[in-house]
Each structure stands twice: as C-alpha cells, then as structure tokens.
N, C-alpha and C. Protein backbone atom coordinates (compact mmCIF):
# COMPACT_ATOMS: atom_id res chain seq x y z
N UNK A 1 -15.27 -90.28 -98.23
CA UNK A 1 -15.01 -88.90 -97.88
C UNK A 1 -13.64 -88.49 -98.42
N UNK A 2 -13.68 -87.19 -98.97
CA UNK A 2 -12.22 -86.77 -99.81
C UNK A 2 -11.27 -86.27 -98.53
N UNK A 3 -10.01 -86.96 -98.56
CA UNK A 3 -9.23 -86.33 -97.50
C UNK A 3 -8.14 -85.18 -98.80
N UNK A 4 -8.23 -84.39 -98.05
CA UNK A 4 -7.39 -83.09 -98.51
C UNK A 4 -5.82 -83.21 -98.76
N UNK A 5 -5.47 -84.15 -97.67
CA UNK A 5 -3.84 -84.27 -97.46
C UNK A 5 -3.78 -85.58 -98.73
N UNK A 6 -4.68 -86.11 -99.18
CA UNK A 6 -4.21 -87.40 -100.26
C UNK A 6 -3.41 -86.01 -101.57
N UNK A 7 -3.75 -85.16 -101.82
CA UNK A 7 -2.88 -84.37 -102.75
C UNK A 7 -1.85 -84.11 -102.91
N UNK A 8 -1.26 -84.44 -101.28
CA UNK A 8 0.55 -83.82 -101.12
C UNK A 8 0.79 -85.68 -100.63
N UNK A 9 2.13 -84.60 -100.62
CA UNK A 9 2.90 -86.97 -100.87
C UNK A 9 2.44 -87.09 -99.17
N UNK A 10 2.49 -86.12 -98.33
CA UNK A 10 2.21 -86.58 -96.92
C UNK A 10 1.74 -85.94 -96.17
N UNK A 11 0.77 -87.00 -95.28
CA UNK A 11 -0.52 -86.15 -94.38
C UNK A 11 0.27 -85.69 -93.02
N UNK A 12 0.46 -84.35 -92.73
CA UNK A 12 0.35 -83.60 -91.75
C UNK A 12 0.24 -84.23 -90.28
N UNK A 13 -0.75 -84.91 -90.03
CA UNK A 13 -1.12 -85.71 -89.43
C UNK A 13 -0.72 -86.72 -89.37
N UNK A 14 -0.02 -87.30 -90.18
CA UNK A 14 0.98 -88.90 -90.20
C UNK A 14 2.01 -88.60 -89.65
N UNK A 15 2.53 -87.61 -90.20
CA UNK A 15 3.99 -87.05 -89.88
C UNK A 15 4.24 -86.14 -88.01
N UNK A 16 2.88 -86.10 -88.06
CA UNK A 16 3.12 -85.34 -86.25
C UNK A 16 2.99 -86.62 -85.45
N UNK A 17 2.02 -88.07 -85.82
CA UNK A 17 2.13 -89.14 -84.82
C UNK A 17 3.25 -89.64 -85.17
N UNK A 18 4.17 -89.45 -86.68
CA UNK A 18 5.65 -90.00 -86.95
C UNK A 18 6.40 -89.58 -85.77
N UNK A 19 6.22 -87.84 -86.05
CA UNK A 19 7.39 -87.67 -84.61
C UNK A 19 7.25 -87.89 -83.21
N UNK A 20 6.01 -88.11 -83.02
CA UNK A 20 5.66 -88.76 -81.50
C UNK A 20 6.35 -89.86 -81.16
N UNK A 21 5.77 -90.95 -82.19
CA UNK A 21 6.77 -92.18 -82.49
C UNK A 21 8.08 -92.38 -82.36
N UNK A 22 9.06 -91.58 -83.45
CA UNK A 22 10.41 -91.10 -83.16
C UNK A 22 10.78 -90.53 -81.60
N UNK A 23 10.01 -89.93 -81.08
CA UNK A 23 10.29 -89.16 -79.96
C UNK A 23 9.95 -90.21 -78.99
N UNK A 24 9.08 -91.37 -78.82
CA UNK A 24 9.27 -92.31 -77.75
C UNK A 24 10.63 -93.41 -78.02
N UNK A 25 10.89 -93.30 -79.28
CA UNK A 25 11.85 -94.05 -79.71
C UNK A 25 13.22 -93.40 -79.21
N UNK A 26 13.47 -92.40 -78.87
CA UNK A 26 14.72 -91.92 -78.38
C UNK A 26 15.45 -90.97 -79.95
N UNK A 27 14.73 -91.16 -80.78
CA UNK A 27 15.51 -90.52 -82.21
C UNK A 27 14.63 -88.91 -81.67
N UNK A 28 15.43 -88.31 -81.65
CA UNK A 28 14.91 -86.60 -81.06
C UNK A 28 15.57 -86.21 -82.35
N UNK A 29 16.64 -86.52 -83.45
CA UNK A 29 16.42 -85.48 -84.62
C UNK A 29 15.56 -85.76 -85.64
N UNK A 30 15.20 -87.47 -85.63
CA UNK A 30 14.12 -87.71 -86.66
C UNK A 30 12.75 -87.02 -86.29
N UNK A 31 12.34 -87.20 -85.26
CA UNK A 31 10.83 -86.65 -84.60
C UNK A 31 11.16 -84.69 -84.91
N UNK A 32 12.03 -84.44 -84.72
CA UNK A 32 12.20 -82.77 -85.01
C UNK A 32 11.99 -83.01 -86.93
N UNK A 33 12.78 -83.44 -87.43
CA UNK A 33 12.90 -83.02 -88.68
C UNK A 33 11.42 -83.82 -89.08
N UNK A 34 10.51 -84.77 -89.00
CA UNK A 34 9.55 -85.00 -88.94
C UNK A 34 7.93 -84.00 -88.43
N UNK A 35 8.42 -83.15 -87.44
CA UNK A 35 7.52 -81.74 -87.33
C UNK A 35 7.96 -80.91 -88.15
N UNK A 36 8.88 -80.76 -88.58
CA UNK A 36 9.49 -80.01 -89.94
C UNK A 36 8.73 -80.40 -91.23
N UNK A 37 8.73 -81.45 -91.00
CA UNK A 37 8.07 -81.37 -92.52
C UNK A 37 6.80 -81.73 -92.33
N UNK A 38 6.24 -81.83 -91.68
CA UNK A 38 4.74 -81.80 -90.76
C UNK A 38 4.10 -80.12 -91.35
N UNK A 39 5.19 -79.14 -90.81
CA UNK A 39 4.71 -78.08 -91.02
C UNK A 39 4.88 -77.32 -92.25
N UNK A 40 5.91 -77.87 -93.20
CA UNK A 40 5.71 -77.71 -94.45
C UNK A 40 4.64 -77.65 -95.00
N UNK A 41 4.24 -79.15 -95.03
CA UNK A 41 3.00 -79.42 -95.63
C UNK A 41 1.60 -78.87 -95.29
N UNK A 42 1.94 -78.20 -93.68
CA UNK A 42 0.42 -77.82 -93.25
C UNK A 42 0.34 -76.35 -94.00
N UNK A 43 2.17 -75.77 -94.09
CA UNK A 43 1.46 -74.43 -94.72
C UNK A 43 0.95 -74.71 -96.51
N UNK A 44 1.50 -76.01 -97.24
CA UNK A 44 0.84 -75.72 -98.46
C UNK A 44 -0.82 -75.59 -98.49
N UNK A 45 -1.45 -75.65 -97.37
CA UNK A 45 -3.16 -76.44 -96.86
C UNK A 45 -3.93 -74.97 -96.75
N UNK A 46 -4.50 -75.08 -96.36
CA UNK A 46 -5.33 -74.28 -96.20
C UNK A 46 -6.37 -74.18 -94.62
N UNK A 47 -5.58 -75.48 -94.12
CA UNK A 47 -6.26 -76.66 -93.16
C UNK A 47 -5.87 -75.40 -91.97
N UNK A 48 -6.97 -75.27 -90.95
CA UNK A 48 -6.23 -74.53 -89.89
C UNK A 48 -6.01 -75.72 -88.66
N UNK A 49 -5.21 -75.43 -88.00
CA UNK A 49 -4.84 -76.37 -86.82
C UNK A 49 -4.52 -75.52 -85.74
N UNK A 50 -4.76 -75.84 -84.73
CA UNK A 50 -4.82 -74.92 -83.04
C UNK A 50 -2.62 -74.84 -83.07
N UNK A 51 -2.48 -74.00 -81.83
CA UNK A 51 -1.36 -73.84 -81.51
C UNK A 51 -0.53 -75.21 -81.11
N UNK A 52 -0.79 -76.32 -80.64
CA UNK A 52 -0.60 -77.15 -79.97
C UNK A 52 0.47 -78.19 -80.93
N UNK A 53 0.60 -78.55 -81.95
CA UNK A 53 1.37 -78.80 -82.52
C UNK A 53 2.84 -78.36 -82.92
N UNK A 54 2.68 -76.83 -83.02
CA UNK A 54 3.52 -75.86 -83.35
C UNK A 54 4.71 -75.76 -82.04
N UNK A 55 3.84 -76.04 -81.01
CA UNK A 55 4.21 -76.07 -79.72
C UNK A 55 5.41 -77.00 -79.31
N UNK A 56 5.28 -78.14 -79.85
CA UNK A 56 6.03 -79.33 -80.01
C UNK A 56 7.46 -79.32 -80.26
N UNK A 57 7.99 -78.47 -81.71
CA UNK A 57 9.12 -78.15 -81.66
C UNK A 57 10.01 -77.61 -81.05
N UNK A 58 9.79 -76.39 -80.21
CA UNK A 58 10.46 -76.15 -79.19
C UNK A 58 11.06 -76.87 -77.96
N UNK A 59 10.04 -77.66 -77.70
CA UNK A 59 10.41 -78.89 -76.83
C UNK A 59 10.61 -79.61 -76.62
N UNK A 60 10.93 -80.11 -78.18
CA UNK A 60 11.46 -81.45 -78.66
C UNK A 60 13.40 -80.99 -78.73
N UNK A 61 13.01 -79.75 -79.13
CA UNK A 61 14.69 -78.81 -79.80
C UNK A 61 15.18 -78.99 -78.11
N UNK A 62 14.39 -78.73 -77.27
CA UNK A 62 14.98 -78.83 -75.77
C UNK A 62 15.64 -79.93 -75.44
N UNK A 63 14.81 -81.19 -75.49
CA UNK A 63 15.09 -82.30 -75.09
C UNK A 63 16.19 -82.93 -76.06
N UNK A 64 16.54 -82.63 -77.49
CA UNK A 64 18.01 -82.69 -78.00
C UNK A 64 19.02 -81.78 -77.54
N UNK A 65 18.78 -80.97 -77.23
CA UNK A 65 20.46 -80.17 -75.96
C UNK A 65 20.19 -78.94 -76.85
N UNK A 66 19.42 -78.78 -77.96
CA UNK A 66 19.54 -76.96 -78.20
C UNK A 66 18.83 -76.29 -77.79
N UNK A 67 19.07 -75.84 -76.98
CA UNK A 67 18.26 -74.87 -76.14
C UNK A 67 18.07 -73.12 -76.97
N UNK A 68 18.74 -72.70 -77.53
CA UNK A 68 19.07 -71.78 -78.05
C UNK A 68 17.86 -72.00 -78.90
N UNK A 69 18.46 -72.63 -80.18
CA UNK A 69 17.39 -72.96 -81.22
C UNK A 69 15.82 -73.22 -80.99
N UNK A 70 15.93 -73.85 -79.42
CA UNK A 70 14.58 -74.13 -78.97
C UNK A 70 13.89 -72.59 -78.56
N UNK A 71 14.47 -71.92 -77.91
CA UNK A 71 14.44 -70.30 -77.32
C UNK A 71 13.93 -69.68 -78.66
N UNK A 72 14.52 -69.42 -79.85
CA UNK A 72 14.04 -68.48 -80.80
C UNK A 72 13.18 -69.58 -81.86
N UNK A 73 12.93 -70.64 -81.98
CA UNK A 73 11.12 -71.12 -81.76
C UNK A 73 10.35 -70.11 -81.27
N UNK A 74 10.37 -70.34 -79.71
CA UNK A 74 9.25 -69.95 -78.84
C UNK A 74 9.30 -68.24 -79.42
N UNK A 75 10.32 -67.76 -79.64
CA UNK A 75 9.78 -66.00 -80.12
C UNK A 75 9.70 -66.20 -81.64
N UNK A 76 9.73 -66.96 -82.42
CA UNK A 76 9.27 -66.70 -83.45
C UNK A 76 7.96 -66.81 -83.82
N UNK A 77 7.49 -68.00 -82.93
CA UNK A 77 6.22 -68.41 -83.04
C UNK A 77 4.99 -66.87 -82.32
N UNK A 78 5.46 -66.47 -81.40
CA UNK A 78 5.61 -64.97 -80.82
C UNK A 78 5.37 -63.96 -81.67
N UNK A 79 6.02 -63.74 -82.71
CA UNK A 79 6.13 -62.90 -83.65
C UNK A 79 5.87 -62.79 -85.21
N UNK A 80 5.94 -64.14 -85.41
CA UNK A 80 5.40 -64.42 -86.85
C UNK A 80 3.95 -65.41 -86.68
N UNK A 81 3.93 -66.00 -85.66
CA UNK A 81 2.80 -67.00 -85.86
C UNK A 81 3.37 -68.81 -86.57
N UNK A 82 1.81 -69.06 -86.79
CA UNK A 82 2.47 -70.15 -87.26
C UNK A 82 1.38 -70.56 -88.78
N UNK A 83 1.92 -71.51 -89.34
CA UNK A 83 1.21 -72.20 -90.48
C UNK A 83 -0.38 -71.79 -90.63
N UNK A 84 -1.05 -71.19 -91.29
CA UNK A 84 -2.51 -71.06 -91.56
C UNK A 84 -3.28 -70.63 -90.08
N UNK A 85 -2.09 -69.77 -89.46
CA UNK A 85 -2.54 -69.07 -87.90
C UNK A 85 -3.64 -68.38 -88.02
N UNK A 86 -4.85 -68.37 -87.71
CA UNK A 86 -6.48 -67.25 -87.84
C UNK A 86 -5.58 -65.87 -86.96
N UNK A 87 -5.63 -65.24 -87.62
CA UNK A 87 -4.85 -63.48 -87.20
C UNK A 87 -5.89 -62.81 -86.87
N UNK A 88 -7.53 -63.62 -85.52
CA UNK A 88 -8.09 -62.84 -85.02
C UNK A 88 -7.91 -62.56 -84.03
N UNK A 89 -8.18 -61.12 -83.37
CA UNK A 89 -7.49 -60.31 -82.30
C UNK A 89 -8.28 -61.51 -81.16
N UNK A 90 -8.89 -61.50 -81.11
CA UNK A 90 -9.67 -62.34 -79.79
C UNK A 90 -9.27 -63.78 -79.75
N UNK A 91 -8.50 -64.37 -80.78
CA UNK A 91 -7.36 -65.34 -80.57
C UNK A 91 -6.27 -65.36 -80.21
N UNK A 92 -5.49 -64.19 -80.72
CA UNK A 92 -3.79 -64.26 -80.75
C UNK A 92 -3.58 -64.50 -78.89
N UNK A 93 -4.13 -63.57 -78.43
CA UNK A 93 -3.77 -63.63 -77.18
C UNK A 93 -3.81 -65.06 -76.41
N UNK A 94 -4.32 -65.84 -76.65
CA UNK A 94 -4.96 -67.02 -76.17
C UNK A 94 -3.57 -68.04 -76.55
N UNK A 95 -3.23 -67.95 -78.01
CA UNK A 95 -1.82 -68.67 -78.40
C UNK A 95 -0.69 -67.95 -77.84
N UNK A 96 -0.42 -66.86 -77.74
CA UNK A 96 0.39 -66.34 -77.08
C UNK A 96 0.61 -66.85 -75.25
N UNK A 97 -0.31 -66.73 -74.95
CA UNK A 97 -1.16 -67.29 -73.64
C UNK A 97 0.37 -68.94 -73.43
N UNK A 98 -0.64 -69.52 -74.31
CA UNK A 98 0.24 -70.85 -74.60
C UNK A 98 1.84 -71.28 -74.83
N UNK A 99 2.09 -70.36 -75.82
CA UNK A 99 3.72 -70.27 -76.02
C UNK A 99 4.46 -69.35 -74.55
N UNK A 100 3.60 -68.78 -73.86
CA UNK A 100 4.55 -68.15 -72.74
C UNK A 100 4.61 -69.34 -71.42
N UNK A 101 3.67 -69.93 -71.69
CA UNK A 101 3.44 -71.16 -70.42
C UNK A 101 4.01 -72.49 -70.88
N UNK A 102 4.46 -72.50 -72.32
CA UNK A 102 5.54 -73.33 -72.64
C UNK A 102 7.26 -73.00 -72.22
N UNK A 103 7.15 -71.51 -72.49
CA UNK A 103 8.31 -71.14 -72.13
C UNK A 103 8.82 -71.33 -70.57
N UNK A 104 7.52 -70.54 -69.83
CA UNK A 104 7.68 -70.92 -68.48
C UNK A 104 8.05 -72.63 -67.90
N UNK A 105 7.52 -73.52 -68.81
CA UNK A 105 8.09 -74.89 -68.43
C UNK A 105 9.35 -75.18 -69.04
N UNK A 106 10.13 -74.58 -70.47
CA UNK A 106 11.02 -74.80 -70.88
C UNK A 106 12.21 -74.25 -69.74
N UNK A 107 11.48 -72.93 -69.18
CA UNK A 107 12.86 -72.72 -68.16
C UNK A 107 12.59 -73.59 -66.74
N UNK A 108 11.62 -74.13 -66.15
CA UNK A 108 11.68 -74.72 -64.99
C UNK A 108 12.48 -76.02 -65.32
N UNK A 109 12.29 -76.90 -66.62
CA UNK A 109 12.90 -78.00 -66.56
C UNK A 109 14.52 -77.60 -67.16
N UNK A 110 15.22 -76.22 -67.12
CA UNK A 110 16.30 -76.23 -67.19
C UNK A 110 16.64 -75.90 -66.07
N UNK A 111 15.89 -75.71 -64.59
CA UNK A 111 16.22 -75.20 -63.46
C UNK A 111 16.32 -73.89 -63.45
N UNK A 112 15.43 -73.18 -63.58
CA UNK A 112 15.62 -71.73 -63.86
C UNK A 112 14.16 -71.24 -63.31
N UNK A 113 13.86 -72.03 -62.05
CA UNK A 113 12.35 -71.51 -61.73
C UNK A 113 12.36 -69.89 -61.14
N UNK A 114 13.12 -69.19 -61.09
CA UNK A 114 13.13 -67.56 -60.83
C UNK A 114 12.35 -67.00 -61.88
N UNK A 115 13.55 -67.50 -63.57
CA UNK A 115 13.51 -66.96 -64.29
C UNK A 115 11.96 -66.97 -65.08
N UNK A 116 11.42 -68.18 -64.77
CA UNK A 116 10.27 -68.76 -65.72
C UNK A 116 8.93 -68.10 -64.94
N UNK A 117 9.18 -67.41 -63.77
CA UNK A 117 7.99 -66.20 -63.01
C UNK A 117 7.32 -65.21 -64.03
N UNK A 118 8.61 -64.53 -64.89
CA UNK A 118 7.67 -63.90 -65.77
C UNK A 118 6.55 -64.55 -66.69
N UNK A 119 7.12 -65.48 -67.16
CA UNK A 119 6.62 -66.38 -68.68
C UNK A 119 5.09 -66.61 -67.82
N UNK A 120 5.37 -67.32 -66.60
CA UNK A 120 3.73 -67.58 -66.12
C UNK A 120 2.97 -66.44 -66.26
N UNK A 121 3.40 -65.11 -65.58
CA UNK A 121 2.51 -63.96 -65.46
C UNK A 121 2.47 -63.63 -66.83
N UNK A 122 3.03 -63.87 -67.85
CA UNK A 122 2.73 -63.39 -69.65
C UNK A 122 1.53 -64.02 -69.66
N UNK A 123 1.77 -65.69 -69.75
CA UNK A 123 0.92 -66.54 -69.62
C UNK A 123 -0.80 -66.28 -69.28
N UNK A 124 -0.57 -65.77 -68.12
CA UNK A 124 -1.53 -65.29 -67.64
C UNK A 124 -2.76 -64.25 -67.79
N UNK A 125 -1.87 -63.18 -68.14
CA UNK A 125 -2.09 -61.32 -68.46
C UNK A 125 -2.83 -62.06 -69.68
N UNK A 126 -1.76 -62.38 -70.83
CA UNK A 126 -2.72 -63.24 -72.13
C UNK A 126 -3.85 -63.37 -72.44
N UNK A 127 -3.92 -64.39 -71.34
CA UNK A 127 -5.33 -65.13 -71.56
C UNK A 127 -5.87 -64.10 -71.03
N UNK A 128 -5.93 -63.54 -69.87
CA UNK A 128 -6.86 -63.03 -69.47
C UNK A 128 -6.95 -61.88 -70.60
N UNK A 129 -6.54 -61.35 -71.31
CA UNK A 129 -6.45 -60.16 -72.68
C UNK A 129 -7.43 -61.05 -73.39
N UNK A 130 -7.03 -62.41 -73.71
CA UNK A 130 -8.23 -62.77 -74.72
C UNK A 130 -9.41 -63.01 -74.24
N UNK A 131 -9.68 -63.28 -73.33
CA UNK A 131 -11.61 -63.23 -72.19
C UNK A 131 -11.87 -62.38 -72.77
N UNK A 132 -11.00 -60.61 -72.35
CA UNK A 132 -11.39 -59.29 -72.78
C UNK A 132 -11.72 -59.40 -73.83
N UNK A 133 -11.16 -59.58 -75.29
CA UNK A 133 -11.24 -59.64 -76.43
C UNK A 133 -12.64 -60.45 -77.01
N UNK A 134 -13.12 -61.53 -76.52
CA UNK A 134 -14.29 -62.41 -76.38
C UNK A 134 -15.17 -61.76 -75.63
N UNK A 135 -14.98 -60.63 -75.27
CA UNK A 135 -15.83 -60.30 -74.02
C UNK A 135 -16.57 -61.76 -73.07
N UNK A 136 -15.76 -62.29 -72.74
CA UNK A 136 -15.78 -63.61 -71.17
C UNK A 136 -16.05 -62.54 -70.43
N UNK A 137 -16.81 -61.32 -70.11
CA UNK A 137 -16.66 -61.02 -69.17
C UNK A 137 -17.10 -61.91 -67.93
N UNK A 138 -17.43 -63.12 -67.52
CA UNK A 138 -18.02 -63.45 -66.09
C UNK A 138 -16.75 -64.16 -66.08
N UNK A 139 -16.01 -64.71 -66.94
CA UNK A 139 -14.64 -65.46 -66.84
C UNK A 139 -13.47 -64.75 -66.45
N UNK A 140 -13.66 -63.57 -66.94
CA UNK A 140 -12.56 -62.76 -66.86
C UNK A 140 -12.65 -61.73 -65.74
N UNK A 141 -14.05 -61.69 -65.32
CA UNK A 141 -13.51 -61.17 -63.77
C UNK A 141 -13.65 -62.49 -62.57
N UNK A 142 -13.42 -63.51 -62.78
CA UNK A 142 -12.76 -64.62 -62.13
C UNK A 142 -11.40 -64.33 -61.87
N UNK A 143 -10.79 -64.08 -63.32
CA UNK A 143 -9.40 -64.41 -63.48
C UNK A 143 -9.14 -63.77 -63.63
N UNK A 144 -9.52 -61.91 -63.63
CA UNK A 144 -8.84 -61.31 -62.54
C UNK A 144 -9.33 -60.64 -61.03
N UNK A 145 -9.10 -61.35 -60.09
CA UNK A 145 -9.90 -61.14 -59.03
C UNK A 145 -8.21 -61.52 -58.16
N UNK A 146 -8.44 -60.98 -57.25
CA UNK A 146 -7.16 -60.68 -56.68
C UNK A 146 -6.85 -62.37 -56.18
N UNK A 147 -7.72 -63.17 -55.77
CA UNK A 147 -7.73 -64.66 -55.47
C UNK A 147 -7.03 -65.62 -56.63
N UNK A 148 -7.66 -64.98 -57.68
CA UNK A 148 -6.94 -65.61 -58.97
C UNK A 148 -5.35 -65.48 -59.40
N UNK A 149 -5.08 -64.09 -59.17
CA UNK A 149 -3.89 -63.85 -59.05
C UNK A 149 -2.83 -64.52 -58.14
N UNK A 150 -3.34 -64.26 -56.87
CA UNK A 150 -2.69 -64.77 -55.81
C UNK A 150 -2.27 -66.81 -56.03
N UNK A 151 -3.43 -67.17 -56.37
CA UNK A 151 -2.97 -68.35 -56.48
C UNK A 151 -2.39 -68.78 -57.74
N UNK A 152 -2.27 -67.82 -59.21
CA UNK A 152 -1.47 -68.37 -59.99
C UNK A 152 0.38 -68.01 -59.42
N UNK A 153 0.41 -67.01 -58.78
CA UNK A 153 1.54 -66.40 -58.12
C UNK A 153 2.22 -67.65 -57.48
N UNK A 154 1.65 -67.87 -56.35
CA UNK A 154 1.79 -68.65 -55.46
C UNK A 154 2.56 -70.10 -56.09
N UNK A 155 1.75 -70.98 -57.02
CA UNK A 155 2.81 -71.76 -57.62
C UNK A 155 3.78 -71.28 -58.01
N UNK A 156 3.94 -70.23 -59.21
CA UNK A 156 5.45 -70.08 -59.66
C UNK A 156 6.47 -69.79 -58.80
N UNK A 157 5.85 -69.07 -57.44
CA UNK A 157 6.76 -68.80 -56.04
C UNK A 157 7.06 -69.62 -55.52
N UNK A 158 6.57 -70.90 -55.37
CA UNK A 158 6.64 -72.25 -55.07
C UNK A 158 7.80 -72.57 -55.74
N UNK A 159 7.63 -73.30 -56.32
CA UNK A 159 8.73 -73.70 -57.63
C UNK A 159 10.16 -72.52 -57.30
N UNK A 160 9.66 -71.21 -57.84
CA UNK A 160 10.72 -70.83 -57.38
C UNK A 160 11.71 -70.57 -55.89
N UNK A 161 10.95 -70.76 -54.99
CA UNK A 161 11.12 -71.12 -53.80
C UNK A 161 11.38 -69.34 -52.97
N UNK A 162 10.45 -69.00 -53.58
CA UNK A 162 10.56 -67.47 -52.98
C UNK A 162 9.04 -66.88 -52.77
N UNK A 163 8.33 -67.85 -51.27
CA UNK A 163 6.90 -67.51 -51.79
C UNK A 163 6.62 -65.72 -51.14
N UNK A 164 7.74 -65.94 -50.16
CA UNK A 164 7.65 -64.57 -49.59
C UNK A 164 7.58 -62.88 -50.53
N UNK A 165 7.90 -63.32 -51.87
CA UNK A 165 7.69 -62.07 -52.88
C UNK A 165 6.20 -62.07 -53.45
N UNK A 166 5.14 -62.77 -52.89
CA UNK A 166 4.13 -63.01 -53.26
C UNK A 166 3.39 -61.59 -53.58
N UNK A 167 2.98 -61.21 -51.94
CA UNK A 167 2.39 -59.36 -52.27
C UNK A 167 3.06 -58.42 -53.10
N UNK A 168 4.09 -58.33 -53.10
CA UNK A 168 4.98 -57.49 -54.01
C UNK A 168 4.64 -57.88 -55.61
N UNK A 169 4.86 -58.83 -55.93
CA UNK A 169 3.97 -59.41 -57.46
C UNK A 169 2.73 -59.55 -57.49
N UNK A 170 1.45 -59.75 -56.60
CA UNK A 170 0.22 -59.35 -56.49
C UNK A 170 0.45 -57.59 -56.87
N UNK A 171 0.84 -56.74 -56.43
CA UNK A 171 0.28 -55.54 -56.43
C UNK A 171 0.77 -54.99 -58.03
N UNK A 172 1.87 -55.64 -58.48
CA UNK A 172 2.78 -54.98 -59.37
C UNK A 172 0.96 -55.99 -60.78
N UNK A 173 1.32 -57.32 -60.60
CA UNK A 173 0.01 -57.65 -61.67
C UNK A 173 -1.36 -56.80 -61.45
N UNK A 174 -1.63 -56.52 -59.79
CA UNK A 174 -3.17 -56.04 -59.91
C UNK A 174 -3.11 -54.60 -60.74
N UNK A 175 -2.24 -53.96 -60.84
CA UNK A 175 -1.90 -52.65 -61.09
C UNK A 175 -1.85 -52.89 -62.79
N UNK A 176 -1.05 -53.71 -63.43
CA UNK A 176 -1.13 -54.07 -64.85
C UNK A 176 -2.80 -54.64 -65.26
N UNK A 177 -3.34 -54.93 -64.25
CA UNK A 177 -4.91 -55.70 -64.92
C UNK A 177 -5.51 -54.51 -65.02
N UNK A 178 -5.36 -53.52 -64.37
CA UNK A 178 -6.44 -51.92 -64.07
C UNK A 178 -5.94 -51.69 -65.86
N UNK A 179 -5.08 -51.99 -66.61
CA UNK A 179 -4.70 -51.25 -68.07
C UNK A 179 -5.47 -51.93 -68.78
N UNK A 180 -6.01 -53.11 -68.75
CA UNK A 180 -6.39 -54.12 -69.73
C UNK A 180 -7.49 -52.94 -71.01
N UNK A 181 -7.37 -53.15 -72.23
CA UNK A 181 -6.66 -54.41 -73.04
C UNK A 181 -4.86 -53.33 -73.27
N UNK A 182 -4.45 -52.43 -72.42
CA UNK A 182 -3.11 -51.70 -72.64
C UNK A 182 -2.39 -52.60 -71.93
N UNK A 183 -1.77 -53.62 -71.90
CA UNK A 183 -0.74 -54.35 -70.93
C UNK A 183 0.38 -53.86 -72.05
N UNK A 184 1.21 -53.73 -70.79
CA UNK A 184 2.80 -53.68 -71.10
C UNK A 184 3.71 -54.71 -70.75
N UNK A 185 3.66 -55.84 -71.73
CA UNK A 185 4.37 -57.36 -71.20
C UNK A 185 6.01 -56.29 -70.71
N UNK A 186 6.37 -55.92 -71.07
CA UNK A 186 7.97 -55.29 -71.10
C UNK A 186 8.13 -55.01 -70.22
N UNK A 187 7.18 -53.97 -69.42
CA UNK A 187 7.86 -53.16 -68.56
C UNK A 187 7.42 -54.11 -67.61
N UNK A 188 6.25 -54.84 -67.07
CA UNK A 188 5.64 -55.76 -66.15
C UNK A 188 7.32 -56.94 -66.06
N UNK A 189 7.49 -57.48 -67.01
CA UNK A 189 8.68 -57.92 -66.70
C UNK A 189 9.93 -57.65 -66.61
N UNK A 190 9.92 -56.43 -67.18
CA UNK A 190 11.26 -55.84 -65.88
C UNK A 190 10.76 -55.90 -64.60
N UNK A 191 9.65 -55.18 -64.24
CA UNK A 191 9.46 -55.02 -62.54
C UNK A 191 9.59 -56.73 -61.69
N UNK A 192 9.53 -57.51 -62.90
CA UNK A 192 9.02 -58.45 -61.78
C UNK A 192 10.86 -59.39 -62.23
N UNK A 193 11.56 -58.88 -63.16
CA UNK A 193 13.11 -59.53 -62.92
C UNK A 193 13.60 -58.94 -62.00
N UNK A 194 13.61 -57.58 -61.70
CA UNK A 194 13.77 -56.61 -60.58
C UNK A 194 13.54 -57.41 -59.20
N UNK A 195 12.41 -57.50 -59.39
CA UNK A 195 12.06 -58.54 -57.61
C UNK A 195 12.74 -59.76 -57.83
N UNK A 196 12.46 -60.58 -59.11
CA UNK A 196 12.99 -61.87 -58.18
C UNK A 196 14.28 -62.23 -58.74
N UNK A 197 14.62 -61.54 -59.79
CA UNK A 197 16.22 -62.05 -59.86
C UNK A 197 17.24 -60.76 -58.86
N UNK A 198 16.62 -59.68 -58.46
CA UNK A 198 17.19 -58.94 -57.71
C UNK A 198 18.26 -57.92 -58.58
C-alpha cells in the first residue's frame, strides 16, 4: 500500500508520536518544535486530520510557562483554522466547540476557574450550533433543554465555586439558545463576566 507521507522526508504522524515521546520525556521544547514541524508537513498534504492534534500545541506551550504564546494559539486556531481544515459550515462549529473547551481547561489549570465559565458556555452554544447545522435535530433538542444547560452550568460553577449564580446563567444561555443559528459569543460573554467576575 502507497503511504503518501514516504514523499516528504517526514511522516506527520511520526513526528506527533515524536512529540508525545518528548513530552513524557520532560523535553516540552523538543515535543513543541516537533508539532511544528508535524504541521508543516501536514499542510504540504492534502491529508485532512480532525482538530485534535492542532489542539496539542497550545497545551504543550502551557505546560513550558508560555502562556501568552499558548493564548494566541487557541485564537488563531479560532480564526484562521488549521492545516487542510474542511471550511464546512456544519463543521467549524464543532472545532470551535473544541478549542473553547480547551481553553476553558487551559484557564482552570492556571486557577482561573471564574474566568474559564465563559469558554465552557462557548464550548457549548458551539456544538450545539453544529447539531443545528447537521440538522441533529433529536440531539440538539437534548442539548438544549433547560436540564442540559443546567447541568453543563453546574460543573463550571462547581469548579468555580460559585454554584449559587447558576439561575442567573441558565436564563442569560436559555435566552441566547431562542437565537440559534444567530448566537452572539460577545455579548453572551460579557453578560456572563458581568456575573461572575462582577
């Protein structure tokens, strides 16, 4: 069977279990500069690959102390996409979905569980945008059903240790799901830095 990656000096795939490798090894700039050139090579391809890789760098950039650098990752990937990204509407939301629920863990493991409330509800709104987009409708009125809400709420209130703002962010999301597919990530997260950073 012809493998595709024998054309370039290195398989894509060698180089992402390289930086795994590196990254149990304690080398956090070899395993970064190793998804670096991981993703070089995936954009010379043609090869598509899910979000989940792409994902990696940011949280590798974390776990070496740049947080910054790790931060404008997560919005670039946001805004430009990534390597041989499928730019269909009934996807994006779904990767987007992903990079906001990365973010939301990038700020809990800096101790910032207030702040990482929005990223879940991005997280969330997201996916549930891409059901819409797939028409999931039997999935997507699961997930949004006021039960669904309530209990994705409920963890990040947890964590953040403020479960008592629960109804107040139930009504402010049930009110953003009535717009679907019009969500306003912006203004939804002002209202909801408003409540919990005060």
């Amino acid at each position: 069977m012809f493998n595709i990656f024998s054309l370039f000096k290195k398989d894509p795939d060698k180089l992402l279990r390289e930086a795994t490798a590196k990254k149990k090894d304690g080398d956090m700039d070899g395993a970064i500069e190793s998804l670096r050139e991981a993703y070089k090579t995936i954009s010379k391809t043609s090869v598509n690959y899910t979000i989940d890789p792409f994902l990696r760098l940011p949280l590798y950039l974390q776990q070496a102390g740049k947080n910054d650098e790790a931060w404008s990752e997560f919005n670039r990937l946001l805004v430009e996409g990534y390597p041989n990204q499928m730019k269909i509407r009934e996807l994006i939301p779904m990767n987007h979905s992903a990079i906001y629920d990365k973010m939301r863990l990038f700020l809990q493991r800096e101790n910032k569980p207030r702040e990482s409330v929005k990223f879940g509800v991005f997280a969330y709104l997201s996916w549930g945008l891409g059901l819409h987009y797939q028409e999931r409708k039997k999935e997507l009125r699961t997930h949004i059903s006021k039960s669904s809400i309530v209990a994705m709420l409920e963890g990040l209130l947890k964590k953040a240790k403020m479960p008592h703002l629960k109804n107040e962010l139930v009504k402010i999301v049930m009110l953003e799901i009535k717009e679907f597919p019009n969500i306003n990530l912006a203004n939804i997260g002002k209202q909801i830095d408003q409540i919990v950073l005060g």
